[in-house]
N, C-alpha and C. Protein backbone atom coordinates (compact mmCIF):
# COMPACT_ATOMS: atom_id res chain seq x y z
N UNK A 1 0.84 -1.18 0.00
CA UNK A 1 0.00 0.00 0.00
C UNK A 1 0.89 1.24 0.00
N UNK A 2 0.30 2.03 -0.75
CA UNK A 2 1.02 3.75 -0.86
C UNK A 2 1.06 4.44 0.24
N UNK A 3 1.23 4.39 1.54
CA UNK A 3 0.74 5.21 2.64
C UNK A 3 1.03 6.61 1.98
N UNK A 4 1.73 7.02 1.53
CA UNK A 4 2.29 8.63 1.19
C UNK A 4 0.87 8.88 0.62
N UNK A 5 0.52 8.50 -0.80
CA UNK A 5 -0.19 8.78 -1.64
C UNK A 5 -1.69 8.78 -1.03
N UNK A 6 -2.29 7.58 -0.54
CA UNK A 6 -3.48 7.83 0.25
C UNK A 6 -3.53 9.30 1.06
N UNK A 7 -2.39 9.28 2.07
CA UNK A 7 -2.51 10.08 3.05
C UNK A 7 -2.49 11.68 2.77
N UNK A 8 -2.04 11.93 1.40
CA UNK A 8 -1.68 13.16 0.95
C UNK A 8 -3.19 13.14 0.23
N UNK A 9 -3.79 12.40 -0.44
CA UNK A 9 -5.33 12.54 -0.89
C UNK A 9 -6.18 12.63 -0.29
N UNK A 10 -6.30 12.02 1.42
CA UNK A 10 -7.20 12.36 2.18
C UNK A 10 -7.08 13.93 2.78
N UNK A 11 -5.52 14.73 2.79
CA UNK A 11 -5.66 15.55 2.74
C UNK A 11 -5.73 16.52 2.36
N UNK A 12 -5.35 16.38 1.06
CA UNK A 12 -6.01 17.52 0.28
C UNK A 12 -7.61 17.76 0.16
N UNK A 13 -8.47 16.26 0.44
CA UNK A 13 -9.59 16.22 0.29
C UNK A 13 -10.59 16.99 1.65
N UNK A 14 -9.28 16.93 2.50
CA UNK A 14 -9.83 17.82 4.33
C UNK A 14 -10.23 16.89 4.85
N UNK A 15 -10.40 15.41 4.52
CA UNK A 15 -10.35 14.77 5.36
C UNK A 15 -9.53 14.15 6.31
N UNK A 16 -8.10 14.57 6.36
CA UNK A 16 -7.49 14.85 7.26
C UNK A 16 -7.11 15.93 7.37
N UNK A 17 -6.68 16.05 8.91
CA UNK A 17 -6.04 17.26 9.37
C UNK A 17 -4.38 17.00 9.50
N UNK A 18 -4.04 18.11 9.61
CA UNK A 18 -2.34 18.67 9.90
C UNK A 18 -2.32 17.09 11.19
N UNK A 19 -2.67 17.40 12.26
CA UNK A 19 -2.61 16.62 13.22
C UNK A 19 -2.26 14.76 12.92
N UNK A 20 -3.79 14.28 11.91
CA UNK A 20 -3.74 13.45 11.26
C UNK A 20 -1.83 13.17 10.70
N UNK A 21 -2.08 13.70 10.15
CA UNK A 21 -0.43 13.53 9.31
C UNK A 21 0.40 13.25 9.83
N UNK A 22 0.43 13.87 11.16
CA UNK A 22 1.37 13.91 12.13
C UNK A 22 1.63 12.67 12.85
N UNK A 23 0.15 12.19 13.17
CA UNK A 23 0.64 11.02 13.86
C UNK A 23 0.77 9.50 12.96
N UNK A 24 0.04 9.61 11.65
CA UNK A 24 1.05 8.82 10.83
C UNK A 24 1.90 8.64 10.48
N UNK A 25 3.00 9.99 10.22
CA UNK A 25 4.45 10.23 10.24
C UNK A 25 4.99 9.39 11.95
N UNK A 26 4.08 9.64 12.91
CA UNK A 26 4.86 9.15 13.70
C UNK A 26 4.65 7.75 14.24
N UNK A 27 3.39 7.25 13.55
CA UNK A 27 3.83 5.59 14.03
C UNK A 27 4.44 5.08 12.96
N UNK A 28 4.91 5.83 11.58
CA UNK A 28 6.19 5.19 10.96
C UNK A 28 5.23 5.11 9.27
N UNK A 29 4.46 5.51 9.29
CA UNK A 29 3.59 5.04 8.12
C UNK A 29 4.24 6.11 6.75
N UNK A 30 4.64 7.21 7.46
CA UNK A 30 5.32 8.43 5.92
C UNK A 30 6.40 8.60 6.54
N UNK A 31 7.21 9.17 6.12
CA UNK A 31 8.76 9.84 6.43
C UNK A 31 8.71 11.08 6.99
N UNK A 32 9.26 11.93 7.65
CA UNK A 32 9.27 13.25 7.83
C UNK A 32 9.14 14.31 6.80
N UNK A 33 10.11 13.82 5.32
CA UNK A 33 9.70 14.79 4.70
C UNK A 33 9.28 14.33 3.82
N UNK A 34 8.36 13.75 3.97
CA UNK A 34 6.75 12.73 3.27
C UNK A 34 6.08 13.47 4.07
N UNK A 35 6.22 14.13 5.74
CA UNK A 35 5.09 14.72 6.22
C UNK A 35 5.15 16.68 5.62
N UNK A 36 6.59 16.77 5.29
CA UNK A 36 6.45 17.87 4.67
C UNK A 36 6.31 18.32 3.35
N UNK A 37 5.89 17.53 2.18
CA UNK A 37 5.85 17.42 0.99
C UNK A 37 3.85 17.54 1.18
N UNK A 38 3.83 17.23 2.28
CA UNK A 38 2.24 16.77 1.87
C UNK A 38 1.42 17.83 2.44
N UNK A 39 2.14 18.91 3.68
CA UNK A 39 1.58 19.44 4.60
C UNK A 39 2.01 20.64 3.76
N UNK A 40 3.07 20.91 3.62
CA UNK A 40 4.05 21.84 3.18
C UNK A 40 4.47 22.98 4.45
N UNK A 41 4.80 22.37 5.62
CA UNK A 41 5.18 22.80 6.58
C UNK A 41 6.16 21.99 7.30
N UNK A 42 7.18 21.98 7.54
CA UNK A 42 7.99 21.59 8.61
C UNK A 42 7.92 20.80 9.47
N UNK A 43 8.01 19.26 10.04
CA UNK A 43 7.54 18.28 10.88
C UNK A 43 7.83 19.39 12.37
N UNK A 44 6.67 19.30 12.96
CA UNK A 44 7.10 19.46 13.75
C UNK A 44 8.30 19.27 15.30
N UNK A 45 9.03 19.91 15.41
CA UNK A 45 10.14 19.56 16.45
C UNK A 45 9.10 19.44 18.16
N UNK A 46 9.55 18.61 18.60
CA UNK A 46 8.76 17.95 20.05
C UNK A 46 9.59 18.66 21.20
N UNK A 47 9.14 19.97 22.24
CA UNK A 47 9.80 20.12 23.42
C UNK A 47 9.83 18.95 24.27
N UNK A 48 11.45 18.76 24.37
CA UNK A 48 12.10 17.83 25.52
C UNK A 48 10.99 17.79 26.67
C-alpha cells in the first residue's frame, strides 16, 4: 500500500487534518519529509 499517496489525498480532500499527518508520520507510516511534501510545513520539532 502507498501510505504517502493515500494520506496526501485524504488531505487535500480535508479529510485529514495537519494533526492526522502527524501522527502517521509518527507511528512510521510516511517519512518526515513525506510529512512535509504533503503538509508543506515543517515536521514538527517535540519540546524535551
Amino acid at each position: 500500500m502507498n501510505w504517502f499517496a493515500l494520506i496526501q489525498r485524504y488531505y487535500i480532500l480535508g479529510c485529514y487534518t495537519i494533526e492526522h499527518v502527524k501522527t502517521y508520520c509518527d507511528i512510521g507510516k510516511i517519512t518526515k519529509d513525506e510529512y512535509e511534501t504533503i503538509t508543506g510545513e515543517p515536521y514538527p520539532i517535540e519540546a524535551v
